[in-house]
Protein backbone atom coordinates (compact mmCIF):
# COMPACT_ATOMS: atom_id res chain seq x y z
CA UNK A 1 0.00 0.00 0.00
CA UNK A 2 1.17 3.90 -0.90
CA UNK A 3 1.07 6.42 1.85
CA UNK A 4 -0.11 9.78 1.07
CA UNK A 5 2.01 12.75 1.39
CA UNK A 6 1.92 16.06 1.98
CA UNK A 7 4.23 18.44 0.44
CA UNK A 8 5.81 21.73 1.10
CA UNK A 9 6.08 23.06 -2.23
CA UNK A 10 7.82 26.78 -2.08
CA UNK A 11 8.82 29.34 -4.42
CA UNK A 12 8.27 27.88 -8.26
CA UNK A 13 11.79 28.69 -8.43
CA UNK A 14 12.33 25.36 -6.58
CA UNK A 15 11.66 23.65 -10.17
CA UNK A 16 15.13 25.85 -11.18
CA UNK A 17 16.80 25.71 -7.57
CA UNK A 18 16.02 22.35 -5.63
CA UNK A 19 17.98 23.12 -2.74
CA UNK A 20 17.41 20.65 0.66
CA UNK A 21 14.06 19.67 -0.82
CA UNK A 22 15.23 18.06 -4.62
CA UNK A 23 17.05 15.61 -2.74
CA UNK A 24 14.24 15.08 -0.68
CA UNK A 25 11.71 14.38 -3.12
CA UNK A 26 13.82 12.29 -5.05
CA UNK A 27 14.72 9.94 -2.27
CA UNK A 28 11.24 9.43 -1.66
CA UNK A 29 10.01 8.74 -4.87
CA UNK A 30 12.99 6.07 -5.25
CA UNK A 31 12.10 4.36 -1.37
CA UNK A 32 8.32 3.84 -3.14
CA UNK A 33 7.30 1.65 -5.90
CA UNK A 34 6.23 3.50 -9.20
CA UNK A 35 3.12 4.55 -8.88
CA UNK A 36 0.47 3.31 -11.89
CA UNK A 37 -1.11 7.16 -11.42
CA UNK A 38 -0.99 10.41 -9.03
CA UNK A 39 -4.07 12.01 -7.66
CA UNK A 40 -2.71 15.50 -6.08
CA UNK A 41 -4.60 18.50 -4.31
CA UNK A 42 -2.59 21.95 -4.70
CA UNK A 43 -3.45 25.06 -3.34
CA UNK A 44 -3.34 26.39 -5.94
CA UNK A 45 -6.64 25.15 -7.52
CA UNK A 46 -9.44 26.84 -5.53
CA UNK A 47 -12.90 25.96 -5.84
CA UNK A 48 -16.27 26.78 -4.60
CA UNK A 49 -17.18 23.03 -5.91
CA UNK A 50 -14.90 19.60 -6.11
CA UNK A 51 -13.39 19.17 -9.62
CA UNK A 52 -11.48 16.29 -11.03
CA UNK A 53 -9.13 17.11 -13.94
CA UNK A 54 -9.76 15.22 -16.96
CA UNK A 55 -7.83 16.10 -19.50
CA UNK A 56 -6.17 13.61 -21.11
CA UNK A 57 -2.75 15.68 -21.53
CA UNK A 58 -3.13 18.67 -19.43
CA UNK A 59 -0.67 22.02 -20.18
CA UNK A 60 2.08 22.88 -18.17
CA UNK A 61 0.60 26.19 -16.82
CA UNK A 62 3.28 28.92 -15.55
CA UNK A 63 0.17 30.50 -13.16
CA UNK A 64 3.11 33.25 -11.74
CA UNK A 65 4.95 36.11 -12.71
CA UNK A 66 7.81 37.83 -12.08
CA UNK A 67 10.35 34.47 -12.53
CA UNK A 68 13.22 34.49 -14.52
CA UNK A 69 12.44 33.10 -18.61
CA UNK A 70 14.18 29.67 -17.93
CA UNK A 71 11.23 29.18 -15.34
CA UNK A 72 8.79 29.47 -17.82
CA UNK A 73 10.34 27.32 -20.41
CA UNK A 74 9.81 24.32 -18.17
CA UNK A 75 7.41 21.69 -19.30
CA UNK A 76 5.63 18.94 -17.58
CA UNK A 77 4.11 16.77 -19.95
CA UNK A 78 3.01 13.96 -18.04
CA UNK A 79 -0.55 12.67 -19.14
CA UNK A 80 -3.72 13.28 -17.48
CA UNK A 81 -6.08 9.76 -16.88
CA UNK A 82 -9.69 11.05 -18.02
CA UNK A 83 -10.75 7.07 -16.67
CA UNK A 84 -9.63 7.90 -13.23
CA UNK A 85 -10.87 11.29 -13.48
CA UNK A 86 -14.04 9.76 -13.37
CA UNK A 87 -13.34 6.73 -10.88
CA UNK A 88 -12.39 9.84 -8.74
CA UNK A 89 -15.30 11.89 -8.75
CA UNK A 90 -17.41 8.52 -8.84
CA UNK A 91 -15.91 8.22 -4.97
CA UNK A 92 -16.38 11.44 -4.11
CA UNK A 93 -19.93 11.57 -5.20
CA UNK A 94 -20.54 7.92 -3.48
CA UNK A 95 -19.23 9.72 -0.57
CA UNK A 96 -21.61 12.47 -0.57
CA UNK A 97 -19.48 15.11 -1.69
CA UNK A 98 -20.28 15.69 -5.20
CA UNK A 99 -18.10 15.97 -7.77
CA UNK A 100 -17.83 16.83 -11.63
CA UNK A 101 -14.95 16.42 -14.03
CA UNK A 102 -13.21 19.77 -15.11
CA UNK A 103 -11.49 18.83 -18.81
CA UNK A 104 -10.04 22.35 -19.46
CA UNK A 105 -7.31 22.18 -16.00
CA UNK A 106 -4.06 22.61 -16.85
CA UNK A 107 -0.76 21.63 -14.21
CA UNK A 108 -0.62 24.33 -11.98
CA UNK A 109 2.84 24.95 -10.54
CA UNK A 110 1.59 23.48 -7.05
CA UNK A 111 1.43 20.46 -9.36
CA UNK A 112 4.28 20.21 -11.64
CA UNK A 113 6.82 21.60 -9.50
CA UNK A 114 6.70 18.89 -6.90
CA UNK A 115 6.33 16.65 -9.28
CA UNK A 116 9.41 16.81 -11.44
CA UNK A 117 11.76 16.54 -8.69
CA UNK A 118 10.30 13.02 -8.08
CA UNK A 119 9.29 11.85 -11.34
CA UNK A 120 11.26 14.12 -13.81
CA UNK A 121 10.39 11.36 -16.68
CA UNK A 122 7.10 12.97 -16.70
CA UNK A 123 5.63 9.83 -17.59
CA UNK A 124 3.20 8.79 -14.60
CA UNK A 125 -0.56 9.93 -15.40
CA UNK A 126 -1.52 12.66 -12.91
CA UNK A 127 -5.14 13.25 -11.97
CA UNK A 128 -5.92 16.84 -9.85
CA UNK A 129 -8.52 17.21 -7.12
CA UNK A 130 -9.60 21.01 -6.40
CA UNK A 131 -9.86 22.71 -3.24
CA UNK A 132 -13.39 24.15 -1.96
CA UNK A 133 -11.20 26.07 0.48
CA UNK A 134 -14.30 27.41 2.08
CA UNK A 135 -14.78 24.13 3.20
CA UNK A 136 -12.13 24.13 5.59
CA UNK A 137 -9.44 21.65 6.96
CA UNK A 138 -12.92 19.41 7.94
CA UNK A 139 -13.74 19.47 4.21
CA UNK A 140 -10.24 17.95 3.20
CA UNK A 141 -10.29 15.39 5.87
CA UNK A 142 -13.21 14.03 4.25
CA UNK A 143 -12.25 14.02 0.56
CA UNK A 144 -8.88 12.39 1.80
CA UNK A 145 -10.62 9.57 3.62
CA UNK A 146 -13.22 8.92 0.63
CA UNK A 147 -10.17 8.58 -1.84
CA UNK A 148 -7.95 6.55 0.56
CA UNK A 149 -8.85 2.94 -0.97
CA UNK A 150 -6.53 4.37 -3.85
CA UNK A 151 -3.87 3.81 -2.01
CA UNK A 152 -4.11 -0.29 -2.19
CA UNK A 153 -4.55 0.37 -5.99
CA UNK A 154 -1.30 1.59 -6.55
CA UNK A 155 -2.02 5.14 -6.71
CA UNK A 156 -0.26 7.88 -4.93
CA UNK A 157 -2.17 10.34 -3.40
CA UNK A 158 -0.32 14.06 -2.72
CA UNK A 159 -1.41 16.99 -0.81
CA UNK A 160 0.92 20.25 -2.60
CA UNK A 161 0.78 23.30 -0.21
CA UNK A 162 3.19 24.79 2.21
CA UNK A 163 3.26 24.29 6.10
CA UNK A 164 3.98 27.66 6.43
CA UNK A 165 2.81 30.77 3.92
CA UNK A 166 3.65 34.42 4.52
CA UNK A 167 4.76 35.63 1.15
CA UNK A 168 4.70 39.38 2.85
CA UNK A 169 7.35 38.26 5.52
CA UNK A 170 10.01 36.71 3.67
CA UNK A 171 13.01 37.37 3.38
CA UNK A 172 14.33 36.51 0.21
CA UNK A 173 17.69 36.39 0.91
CA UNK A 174 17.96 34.16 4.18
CA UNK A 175 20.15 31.14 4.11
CA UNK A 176 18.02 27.84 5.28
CA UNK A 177 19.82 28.19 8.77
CA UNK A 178 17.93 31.66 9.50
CA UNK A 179 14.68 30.94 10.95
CA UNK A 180 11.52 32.92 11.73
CA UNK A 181 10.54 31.98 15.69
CA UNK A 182 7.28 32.47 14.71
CA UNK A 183 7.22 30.46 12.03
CA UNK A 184 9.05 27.80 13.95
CA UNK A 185 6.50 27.69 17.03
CA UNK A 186 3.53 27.22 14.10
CA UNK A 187 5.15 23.89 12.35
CA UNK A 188 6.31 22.39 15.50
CA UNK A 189 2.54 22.86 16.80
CA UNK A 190 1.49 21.30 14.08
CA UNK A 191 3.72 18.49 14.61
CA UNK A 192 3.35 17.69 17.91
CA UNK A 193 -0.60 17.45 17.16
CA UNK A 194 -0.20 15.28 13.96
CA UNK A 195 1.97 12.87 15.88
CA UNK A 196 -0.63 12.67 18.56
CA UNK A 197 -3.50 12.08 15.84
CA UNK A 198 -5.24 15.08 17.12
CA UNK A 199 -8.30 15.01 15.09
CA UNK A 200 -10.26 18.15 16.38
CA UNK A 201 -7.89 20.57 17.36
CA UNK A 202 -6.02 20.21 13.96
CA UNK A 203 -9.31 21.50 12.58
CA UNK A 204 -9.47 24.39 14.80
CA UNK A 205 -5.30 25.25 14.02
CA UNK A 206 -6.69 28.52 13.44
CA UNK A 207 -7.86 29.46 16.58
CA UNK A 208 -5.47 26.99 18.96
CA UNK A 209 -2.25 26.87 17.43
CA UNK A 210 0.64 29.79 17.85
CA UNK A 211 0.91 31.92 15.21
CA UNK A 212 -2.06 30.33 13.22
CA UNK A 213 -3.08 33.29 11.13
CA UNK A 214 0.29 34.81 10.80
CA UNK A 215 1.57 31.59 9.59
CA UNK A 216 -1.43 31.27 6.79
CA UNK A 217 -2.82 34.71 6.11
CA UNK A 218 -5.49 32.56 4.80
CA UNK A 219 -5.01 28.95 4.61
CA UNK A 220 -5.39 27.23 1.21
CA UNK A 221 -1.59 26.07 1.92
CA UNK A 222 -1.84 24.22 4.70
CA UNK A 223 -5.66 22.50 3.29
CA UNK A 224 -3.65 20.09 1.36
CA UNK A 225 -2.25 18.26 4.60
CA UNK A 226 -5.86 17.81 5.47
CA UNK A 227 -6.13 16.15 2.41
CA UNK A 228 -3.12 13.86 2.56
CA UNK A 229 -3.71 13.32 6.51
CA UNK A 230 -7.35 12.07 5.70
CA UNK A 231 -6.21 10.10 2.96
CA UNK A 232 -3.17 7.88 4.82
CA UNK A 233 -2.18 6.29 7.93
CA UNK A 234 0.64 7.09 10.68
CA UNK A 235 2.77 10.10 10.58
CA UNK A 236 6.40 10.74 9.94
CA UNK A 237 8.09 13.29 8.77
CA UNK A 238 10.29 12.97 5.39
CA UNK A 239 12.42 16.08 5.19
CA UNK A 240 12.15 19.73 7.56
CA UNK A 241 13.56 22.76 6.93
CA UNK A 242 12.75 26.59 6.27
CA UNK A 243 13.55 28.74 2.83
CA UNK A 244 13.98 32.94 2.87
CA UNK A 245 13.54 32.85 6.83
CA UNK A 246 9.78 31.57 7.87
CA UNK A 247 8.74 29.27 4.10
CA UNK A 248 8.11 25.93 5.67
CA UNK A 249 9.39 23.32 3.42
CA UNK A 250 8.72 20.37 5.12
CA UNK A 251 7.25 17.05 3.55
CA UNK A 252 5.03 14.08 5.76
CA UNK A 253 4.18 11.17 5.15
CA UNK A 254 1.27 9.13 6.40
CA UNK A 255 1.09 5.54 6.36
């Protein structure tokens, strides 16, 4: 059986400049078998509604700006799975949280920059679930947990976010050593209540843990690790570490 995973995705410039997390993401795709398909939640597909990509070879969307030209020269074409697309939404529907297939989505960079640090073949079809961030982290607990029978089907579920957010607090020229307190005191909150299985007060993060709402202005970053935590089994933690001062770039893995 796959675990799910959550991962801290960064800066699209980690597609150009790996750093700690490359090496990462690369030793954990090579400690897992190859998965026959991906099914991945970024946060960066918000939704009032659940969508399922469908396309059956989705673009390589550069949804940023402001990145040097090599950036947006890079190409993911790994296919899309319109079949599972529907198997997907099939689930979620079964599951009471209805669902309808989007075939227009291309790879947003929550997507394809994760993903071609692990599987830089591009050749593993990749299915995306959006995120009805009004919904909250209750909301992604329960899409995870309706698509978790994936898992024995050789399917890797991925939750693409960021365990901590604060684009207007960065410093962009920190070194990985430097590290926001603040910033610090969120993740390791969110830590010790993962590791404890903490259910309820992981959905109330935003009014119990330290820092909650500096951490995520607003908090379609962190959904994603609702997503993968619903969808897997025990935690560990994979890699840690901070970018430009107080970007969490840490990446769990459950079950």
């Amino acid at each position: 059986m796959f675990p799910s995973l959550f991962i801290s995705h960064g800066s699209p410039m980690l597609a150009l400049e790996p750093g700690a997390s490359g090496p990462a993401l690369a030793r954990l795709a090579a400690e897992l078998p190859r998965p026959k398909a991906i099914v991945i939640v970024s946060a960066h597909w918000e939704s009032h509604e659940l969508l399922v990509s469908s396309h059956p070879q989705p673009e390589t969307w550069h949804d940023f700006g402001g990145f040097p030209r090599a950036l947006f020269e890079v190409q993911y074409p790994a296919p899309g799975n319109p079949q599972l697309a529907q198997a997907v939404a099939d689930l979620l529907t079964a599951n009471n949280l209805p669902a309808r297939l989007d075939p227009q989505r291309p790879f947003d960079h929550g997507v394809w920059v994760p993903l071609s640090l692990m599987y830089p073949q591009a050749d593993i079809p990749v299915v995306q679930v959006s995120l009805p961030s009004r919904g909250g982290p209750a909301l992604q607990t329960r899409v995870g947990q309706a698509l978790a029978g994936l898992r024995d089907q050789g399917i890797l579920l991925i939750g693409s976010g960021s365990i901590t957010h604060n684009l207007r607090e960065l410093d962009w020229h920190a070194g990985p050593e430097s590290v926001e307190p603040w910033a610090r005191d969120f993740r390791d909150w969110m830590i010790e209540k993962l590791a404890a299985n903490d259910e309820a007060t992981l959905h109330a993060y935003r009014q119990q843990a330290p820092n909650a709402v500096r951490s995520h202005p607003s908090d379609e970053h962190l959904l994603p690790l609702y997503f993968a935590r619903g969808a897997g089994g025990d935690f560990s933690i994979a890699h840690q570490g901070f970018t430009m001062g107080a970007l969490g770039m840490d990446i769990y893995r459950f079950g």
